[in-house]
C-alpha atoms as a PDB file:
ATOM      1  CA  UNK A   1      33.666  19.168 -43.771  1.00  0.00           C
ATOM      2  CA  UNK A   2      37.020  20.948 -44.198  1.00  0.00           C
ATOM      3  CA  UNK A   3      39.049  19.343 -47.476  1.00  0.00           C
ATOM      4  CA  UNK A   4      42.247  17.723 -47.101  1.00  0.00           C
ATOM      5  CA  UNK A   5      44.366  14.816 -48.093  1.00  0.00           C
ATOM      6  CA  UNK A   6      43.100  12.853 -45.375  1.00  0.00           C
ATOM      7  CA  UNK A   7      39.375  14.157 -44.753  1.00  0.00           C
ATOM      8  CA  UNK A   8      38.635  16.192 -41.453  1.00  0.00           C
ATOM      9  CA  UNK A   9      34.878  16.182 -40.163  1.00  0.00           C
ATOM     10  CA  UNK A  10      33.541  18.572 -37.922  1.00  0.00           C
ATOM     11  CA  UNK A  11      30.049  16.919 -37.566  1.00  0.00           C
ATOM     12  CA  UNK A  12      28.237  17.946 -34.591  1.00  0.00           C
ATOM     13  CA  UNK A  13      25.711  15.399 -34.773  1.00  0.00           C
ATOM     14  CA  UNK A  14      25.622  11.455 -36.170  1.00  0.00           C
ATOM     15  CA  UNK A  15      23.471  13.134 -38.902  1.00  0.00           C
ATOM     16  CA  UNK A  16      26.013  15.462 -40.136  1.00  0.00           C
ATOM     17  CA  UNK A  17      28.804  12.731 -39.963  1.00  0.00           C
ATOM     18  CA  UNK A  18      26.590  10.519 -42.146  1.00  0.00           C
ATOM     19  CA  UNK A  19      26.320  13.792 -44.361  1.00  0.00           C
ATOM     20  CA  UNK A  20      30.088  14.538 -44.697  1.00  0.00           C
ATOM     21  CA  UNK A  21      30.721  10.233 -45.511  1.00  0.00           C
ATOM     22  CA  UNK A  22      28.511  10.935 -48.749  1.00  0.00           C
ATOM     23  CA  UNK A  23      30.451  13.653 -49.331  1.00  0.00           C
ATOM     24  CA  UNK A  24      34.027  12.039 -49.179  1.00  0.00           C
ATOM     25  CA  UNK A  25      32.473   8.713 -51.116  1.00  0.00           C
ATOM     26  CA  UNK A  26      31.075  11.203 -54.107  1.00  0.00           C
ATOM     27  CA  UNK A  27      34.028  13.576 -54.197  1.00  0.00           C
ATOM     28  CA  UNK A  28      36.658  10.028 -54.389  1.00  0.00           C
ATOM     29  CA  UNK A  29      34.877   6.651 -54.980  1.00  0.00           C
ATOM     30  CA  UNK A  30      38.307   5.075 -54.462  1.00  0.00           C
ATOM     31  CA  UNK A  31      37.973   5.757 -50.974  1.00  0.00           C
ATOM     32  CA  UNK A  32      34.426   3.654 -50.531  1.00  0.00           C
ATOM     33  CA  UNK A  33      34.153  -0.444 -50.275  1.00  0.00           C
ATOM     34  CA  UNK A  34      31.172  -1.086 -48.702  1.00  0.00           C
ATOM     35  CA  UNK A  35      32.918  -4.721 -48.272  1.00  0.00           C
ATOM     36  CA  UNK A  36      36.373  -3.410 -46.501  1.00  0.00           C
ATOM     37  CA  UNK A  37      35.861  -2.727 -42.763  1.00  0.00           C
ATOM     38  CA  UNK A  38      38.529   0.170 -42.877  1.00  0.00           C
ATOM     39  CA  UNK A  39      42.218  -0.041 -44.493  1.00  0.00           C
ATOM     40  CA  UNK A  40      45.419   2.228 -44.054  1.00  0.00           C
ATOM     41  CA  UNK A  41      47.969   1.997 -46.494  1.00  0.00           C
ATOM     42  CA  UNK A  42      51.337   3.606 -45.855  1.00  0.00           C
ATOM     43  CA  UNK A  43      52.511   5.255 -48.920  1.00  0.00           C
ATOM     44  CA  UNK A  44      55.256   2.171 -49.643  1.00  0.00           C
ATOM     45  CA  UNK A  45      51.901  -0.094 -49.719  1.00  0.00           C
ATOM     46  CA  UNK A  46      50.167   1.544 -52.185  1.00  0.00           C
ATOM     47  CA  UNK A  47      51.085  -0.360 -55.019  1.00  0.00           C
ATOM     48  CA  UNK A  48      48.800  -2.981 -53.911  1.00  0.00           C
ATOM     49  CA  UNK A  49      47.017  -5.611 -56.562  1.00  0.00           C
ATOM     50  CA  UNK A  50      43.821  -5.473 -55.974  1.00  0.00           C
ATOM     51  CA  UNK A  51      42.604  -2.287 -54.644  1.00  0.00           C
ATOM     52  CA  UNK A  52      42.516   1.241 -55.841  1.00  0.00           C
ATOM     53  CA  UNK A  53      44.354   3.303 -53.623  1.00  0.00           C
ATOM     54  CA  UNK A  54      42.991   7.169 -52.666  1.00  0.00           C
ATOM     55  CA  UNK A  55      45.883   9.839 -52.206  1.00  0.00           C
ATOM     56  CA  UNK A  56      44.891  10.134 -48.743  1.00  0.00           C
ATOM     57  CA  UNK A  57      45.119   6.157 -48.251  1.00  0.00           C
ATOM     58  CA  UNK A  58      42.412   5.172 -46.640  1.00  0.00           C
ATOM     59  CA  UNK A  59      39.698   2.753 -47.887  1.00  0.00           C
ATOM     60  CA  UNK A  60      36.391   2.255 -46.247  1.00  0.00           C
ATOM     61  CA  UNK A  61      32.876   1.336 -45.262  1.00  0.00           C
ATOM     62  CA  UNK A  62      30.158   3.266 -43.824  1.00  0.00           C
ATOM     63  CA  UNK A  63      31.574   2.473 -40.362  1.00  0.00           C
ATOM     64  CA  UNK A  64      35.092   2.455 -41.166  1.00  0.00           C
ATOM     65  CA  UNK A  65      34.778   6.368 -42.634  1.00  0.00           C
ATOM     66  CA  UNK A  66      32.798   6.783 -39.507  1.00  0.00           C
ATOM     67  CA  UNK A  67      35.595   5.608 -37.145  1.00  0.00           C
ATOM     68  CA  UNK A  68      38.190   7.204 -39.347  1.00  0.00           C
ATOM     69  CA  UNK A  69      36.630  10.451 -39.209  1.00  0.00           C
ATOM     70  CA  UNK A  70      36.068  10.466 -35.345  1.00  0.00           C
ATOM     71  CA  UNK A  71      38.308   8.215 -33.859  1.00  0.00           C
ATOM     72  CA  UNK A  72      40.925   7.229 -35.986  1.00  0.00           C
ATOM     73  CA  UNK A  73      43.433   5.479 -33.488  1.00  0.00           C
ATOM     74  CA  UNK A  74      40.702   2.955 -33.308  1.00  0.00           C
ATOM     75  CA  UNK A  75      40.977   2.105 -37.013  1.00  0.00           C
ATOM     76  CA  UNK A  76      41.346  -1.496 -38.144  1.00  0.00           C
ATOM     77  CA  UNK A  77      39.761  -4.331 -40.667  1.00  0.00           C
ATOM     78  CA  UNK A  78      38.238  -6.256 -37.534  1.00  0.00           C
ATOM     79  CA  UNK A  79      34.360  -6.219 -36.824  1.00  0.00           C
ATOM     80  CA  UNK A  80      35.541  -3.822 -33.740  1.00  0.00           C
ATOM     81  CA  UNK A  81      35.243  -1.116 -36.362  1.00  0.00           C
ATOM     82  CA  UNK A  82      31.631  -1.697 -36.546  1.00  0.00           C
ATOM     83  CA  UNK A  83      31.636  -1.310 -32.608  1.00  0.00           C
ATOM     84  CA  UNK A  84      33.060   1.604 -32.501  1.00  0.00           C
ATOM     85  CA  UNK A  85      31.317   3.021 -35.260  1.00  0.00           C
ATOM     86  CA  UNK A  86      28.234   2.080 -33.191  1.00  0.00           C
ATOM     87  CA  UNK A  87      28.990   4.049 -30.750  1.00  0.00           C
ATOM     88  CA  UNK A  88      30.281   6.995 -32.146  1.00  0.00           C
ATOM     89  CA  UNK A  89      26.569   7.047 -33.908  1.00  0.00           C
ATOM     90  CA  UNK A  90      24.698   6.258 -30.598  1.00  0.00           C
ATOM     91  CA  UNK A  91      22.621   2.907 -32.282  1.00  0.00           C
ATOM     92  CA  UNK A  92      21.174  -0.229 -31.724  1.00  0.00           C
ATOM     93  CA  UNK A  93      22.696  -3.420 -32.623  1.00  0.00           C
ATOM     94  CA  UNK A  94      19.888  -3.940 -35.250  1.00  0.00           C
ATOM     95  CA  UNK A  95      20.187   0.067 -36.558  1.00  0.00           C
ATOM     96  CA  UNK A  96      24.081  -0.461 -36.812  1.00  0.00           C
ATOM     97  CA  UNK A  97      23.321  -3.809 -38.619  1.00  0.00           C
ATOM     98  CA  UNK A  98      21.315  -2.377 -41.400  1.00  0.00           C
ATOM     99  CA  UNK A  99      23.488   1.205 -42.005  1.00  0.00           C
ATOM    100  CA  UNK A 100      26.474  -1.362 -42.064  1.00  0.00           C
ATOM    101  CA  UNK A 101      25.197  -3.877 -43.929  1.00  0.00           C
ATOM    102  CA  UNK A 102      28.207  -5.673 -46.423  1.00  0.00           C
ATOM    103  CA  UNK A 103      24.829  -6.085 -48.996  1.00  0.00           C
ATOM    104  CA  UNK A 104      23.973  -1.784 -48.778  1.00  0.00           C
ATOM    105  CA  UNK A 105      25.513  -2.364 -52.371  1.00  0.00           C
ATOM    106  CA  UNK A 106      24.802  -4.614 -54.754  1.00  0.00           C
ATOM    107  CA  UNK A 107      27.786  -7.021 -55.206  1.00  0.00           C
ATOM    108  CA  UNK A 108      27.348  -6.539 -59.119  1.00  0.00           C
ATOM    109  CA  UNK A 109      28.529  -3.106 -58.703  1.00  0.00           C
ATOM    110  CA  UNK A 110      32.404  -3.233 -58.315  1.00  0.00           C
ATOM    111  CA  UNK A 111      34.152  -1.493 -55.422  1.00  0.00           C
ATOM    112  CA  UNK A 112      35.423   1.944 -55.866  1.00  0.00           C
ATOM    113  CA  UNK A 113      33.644   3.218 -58.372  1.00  0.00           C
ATOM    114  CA  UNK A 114      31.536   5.758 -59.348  1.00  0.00           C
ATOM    115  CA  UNK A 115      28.077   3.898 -59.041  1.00  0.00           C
ATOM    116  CA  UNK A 116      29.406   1.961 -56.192  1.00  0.00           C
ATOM    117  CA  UNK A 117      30.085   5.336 -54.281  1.00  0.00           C
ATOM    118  CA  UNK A 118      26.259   6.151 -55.534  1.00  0.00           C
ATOM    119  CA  UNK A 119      24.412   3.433 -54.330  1.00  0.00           C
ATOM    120  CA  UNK A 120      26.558   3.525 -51.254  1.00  0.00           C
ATOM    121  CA  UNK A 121      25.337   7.236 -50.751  1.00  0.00           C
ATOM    122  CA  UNK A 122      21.507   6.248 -51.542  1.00  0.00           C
ATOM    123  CA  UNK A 123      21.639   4.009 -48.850  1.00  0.00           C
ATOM    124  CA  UNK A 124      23.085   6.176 -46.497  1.00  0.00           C
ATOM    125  CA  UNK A 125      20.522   8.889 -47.235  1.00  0.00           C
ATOM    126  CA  UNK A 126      17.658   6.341 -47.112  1.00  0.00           C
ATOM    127  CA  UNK A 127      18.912   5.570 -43.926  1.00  0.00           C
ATOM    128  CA  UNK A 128      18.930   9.055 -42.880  1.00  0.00           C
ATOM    129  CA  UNK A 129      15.643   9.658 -43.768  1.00  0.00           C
ATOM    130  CA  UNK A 130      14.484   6.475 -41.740  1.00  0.00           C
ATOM    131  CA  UNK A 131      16.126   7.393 -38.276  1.00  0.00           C
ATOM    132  CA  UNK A 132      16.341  10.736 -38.996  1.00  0.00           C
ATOM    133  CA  UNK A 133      15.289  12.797 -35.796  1.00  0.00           C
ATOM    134  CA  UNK A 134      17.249   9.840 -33.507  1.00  0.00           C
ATOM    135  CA  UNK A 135      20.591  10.673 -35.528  1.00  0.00           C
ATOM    136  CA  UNK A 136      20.225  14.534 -35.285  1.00  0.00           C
ATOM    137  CA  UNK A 137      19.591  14.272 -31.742  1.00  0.00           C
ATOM    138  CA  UNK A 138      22.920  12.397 -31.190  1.00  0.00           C
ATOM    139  CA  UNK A 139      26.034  14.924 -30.328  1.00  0.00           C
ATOM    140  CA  UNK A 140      29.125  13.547 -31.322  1.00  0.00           C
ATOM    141  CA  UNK A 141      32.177  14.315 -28.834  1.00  0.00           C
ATOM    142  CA  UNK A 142      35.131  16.709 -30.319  1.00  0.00           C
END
């Protein structure tokens, strides 16, 4: 993963994408709601009530970083993310389900936090370990 404002992935493999996520969740909680699909704010909308917003203005799940990071004209808060996500990390209906699930975190934990970021990250690297030979075998394109 190369550091910038907005992140840049160059995961070869679904593996390594689910790798660099935990990395951009631990390094920023702000940028992690396991209960937003995926959300752009242009810098005149960051003032917004309710959420936190990261530098880099992006907020996301697990398959809205995964869209973000490797197709981001696809972005948007629709349950298309998810789709695309899918895809981009070659799984089942039932795999994508459970990585993507809006429960991966605990609803007592508050978005954008610290231990929201952690649990989100535990349950990506549970996941990991579960499917893990599947999700190293699948090449991501670019």
């Amino acid at each position: 993963m190369i550091k910038a404002l907005m992140p840049i992935s160059q995961a070869r493999t679904a593996y390594d994408l689910l790798t660099d996520i935990c990395a951009i969740i631990t390094e920023d909680p702000k940028r992690y709601n396991q209960r937003i699909y995926l959300c752009r704010l242009a810098l005149e909308d960051r003032r917004n009530g309710y959420l936190v917003v990261p530098a880099c203005g992006t907020i996301g799940c697990v398959a809205g970083w995964a869209v973000a990071l490797k197709d981001p004209n696809r972005g948007t808060q629709t349950r298309l993310t998810v789709e695309v996500a899918r895809n981009i990390l070659g799984l089942s209906p039932e795999q994508a389900a459970l990585l993507f699930n809006f429960w991966a975190v605990p609803i007592t934990i508050p978005p954008q936090t610290r231990d929201h970021a952690q649990a989100g990250v535990k349950h990506i690297q549970k996941y990991q370990a579960l499917w893990e030979a599947q999700l190293k075998a699948t090449r991501l394109e670019g």
